[in-house]
N, C-alpha and C. Protein backbone atom coordinates (compact mmCIF):
# COMPACT_ATOMS: atom_id res chain seq x y z
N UNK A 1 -76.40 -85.33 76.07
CA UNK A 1 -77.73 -84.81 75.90
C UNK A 1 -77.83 -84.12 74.54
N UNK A 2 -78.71 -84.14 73.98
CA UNK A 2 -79.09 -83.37 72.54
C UNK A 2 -79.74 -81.95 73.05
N UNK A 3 -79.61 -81.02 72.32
CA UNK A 3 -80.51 -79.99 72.40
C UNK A 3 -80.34 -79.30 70.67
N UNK A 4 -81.16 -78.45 70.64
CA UNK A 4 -81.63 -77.31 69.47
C UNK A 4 -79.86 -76.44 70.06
N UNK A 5 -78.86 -76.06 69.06
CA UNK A 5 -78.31 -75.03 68.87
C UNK A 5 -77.97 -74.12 68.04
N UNK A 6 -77.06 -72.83 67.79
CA UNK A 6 -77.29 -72.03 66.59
C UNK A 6 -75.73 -72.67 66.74
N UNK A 7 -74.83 -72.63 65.62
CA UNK A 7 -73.65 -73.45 65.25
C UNK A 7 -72.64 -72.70 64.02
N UNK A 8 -71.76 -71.89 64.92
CA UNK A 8 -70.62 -71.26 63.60
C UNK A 8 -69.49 -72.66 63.41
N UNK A 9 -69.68 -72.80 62.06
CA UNK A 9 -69.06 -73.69 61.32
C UNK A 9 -67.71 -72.89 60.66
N UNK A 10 -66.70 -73.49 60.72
CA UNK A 10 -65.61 -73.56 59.77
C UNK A 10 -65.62 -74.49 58.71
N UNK A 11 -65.23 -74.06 57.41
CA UNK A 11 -64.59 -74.92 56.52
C UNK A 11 -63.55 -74.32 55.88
N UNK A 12 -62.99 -75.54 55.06
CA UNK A 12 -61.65 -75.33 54.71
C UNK A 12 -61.85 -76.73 53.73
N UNK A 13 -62.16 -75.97 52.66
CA UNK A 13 -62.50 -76.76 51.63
C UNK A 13 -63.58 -77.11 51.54
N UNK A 14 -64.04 -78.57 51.36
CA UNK A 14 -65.09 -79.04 51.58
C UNK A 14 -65.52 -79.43 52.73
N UNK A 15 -64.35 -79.65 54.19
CA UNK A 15 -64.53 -80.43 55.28
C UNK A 15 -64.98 -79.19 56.25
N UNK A 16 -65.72 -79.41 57.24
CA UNK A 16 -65.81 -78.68 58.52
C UNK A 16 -64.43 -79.45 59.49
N UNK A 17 -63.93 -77.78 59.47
CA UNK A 17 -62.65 -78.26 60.42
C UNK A 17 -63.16 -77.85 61.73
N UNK A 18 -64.02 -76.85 62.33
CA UNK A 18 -64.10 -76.82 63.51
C UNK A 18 -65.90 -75.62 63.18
N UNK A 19 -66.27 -75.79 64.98
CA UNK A 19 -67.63 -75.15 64.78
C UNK A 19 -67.63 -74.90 66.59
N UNK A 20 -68.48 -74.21 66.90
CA UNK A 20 -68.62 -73.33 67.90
C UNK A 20 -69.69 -72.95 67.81
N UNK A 21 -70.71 -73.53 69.33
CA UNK A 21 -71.90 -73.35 69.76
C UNK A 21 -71.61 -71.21 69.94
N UNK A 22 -72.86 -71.14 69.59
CA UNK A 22 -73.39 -69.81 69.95
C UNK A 22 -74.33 -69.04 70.38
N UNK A 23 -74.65 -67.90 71.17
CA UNK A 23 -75.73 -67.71 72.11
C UNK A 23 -77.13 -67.24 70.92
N UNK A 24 -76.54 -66.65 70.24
CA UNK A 24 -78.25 -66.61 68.99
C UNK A 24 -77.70 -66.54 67.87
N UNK A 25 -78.47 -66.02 66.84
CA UNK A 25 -77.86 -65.97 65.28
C UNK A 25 -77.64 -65.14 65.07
N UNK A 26 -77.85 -63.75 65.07
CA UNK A 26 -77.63 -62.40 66.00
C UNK A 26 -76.13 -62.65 65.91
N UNK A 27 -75.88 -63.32 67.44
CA UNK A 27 -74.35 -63.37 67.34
C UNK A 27 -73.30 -63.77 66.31
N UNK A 28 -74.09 -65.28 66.04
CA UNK A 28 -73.23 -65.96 65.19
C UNK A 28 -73.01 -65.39 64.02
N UNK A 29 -73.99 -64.72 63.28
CA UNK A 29 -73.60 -63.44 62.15
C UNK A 29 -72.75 -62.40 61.89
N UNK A 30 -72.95 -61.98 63.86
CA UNK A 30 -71.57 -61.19 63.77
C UNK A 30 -69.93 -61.86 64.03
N UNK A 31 -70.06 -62.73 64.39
CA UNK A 31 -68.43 -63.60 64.35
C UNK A 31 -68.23 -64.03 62.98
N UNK A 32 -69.19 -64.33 62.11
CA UNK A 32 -68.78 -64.92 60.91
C UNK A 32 -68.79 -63.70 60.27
N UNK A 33 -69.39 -62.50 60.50
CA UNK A 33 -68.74 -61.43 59.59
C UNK A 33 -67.00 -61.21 59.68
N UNK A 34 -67.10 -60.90 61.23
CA UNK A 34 -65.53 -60.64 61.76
C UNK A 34 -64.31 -61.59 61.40
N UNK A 35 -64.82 -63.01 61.98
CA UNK A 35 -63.54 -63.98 60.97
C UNK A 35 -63.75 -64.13 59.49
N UNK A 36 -64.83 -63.56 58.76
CA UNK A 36 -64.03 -63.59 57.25
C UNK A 36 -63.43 -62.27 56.97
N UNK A 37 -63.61 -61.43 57.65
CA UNK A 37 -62.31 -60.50 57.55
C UNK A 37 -61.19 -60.25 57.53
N UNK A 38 -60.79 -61.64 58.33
CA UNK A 38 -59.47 -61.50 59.12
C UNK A 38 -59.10 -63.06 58.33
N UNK A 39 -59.92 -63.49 57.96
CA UNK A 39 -59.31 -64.99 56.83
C UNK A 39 -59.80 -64.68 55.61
N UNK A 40 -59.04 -65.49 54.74
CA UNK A 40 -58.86 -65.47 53.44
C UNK A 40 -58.71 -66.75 52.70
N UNK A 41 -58.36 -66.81 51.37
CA UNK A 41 -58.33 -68.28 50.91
C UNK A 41 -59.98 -69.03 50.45
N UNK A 42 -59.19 -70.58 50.87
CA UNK A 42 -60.00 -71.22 50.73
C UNK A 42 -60.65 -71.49 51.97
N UNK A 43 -61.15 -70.55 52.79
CA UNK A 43 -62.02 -70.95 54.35
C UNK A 43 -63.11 -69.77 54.33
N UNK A 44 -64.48 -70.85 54.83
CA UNK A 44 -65.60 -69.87 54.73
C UNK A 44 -66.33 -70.02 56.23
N UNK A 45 -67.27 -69.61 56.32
CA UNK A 45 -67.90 -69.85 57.40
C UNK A 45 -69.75 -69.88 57.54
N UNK A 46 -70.02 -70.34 58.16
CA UNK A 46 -71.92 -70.43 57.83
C UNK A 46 -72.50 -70.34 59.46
N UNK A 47 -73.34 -69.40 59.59
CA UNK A 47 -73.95 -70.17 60.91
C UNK A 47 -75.38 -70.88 60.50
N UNK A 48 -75.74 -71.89 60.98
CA UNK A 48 -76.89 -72.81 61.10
C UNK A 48 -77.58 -72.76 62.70
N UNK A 49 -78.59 -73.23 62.63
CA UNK A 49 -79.67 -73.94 63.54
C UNK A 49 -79.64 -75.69 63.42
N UNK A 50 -79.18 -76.29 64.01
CA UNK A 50 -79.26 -77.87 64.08
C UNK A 50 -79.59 -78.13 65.65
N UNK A 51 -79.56 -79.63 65.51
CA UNK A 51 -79.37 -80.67 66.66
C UNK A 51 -77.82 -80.95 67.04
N UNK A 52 -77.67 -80.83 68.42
CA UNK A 52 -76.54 -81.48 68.30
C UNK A 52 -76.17 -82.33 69.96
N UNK A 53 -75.66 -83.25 69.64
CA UNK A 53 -75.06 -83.91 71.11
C UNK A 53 -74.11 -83.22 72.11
N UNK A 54 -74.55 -82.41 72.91
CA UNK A 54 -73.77 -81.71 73.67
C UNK A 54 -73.08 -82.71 75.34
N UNK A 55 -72.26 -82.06 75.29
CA UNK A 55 -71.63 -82.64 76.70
C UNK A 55 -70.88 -81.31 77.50
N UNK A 56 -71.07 -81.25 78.71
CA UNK A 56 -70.99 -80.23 79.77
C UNK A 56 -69.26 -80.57 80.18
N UNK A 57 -68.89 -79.71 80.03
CA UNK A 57 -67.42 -79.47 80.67
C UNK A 57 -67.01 -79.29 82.28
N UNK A 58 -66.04 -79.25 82.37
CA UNK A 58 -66.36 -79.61 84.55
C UNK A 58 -65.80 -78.29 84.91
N UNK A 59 -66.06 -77.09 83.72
CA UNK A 59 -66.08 -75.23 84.32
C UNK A 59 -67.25 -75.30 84.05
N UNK A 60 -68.04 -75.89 83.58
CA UNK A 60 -69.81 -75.95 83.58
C UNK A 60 -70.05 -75.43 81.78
N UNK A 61 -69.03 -75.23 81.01
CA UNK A 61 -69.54 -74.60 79.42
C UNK A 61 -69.54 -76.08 78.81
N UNK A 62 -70.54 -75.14 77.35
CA UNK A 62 -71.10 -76.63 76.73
C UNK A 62 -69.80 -77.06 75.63
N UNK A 63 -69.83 -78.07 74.96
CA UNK A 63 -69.10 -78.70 73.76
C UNK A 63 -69.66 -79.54 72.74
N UNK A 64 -69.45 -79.20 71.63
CA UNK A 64 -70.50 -80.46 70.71
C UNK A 64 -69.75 -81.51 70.51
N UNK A 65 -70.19 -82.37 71.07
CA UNK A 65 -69.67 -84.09 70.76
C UNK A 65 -69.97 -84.76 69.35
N UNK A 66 -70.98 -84.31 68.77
CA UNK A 66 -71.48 -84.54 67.44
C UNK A 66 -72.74 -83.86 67.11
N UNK A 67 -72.65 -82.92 65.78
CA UNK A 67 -73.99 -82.46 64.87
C UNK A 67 -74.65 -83.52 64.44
N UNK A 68 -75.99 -83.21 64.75
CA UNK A 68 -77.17 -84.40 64.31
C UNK A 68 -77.80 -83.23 63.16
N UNK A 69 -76.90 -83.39 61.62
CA UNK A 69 -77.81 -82.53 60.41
C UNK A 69 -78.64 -83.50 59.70
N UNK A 70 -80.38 -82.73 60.17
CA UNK A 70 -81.16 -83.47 58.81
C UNK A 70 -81.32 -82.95 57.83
C-alpha cells in the first residue's frame, strides 16, 4: 500500500544507507538532532515528507518497501 510519510534518512556519502518511518516532523527533527550527535564523519541525516510503499509486519508495525521521491 502507498501512503503520505515523514521519513529519517541516513546517508553515508552520497547513498541512503537506511531510513525510518516516523510519527511527525516534530519527531523526526528530534532523532536527527540526537544521531548527529552521536555520529560523525561522512554521515548526515534529513527528515522529509514523501510517498512511500509501505508493507505491514505480522507484530502489526509499518516498513518501507520503497520511497516514491518526486
Amino acid at each position: 500500500m502507498i501512503e503520505h510519510i515523514v521519513d529519517l534518512l541516513m546517508f553515508i556519502g552520497p547513498d541512503i544507507k537506511e531510513h525510518r518511518i516516523q510519527e511527525s516532523m516534530s519527531v523526526c527533527l528530534k532523532h536527527k538532532r540526537e544521531a548527529s550527535r552521536q555520529i560523525s564523519n561522512n554521515v548526515s541525516f534529513k527528515c522529509i515528507k514523501s510517498k512511500a510503499e509501505i508493507e505491514l509486519n505480522i507484530d502489526g508495525s509499518k516498513s518501507i518497501r520503497a520511497l516514491i521521491l518526486e
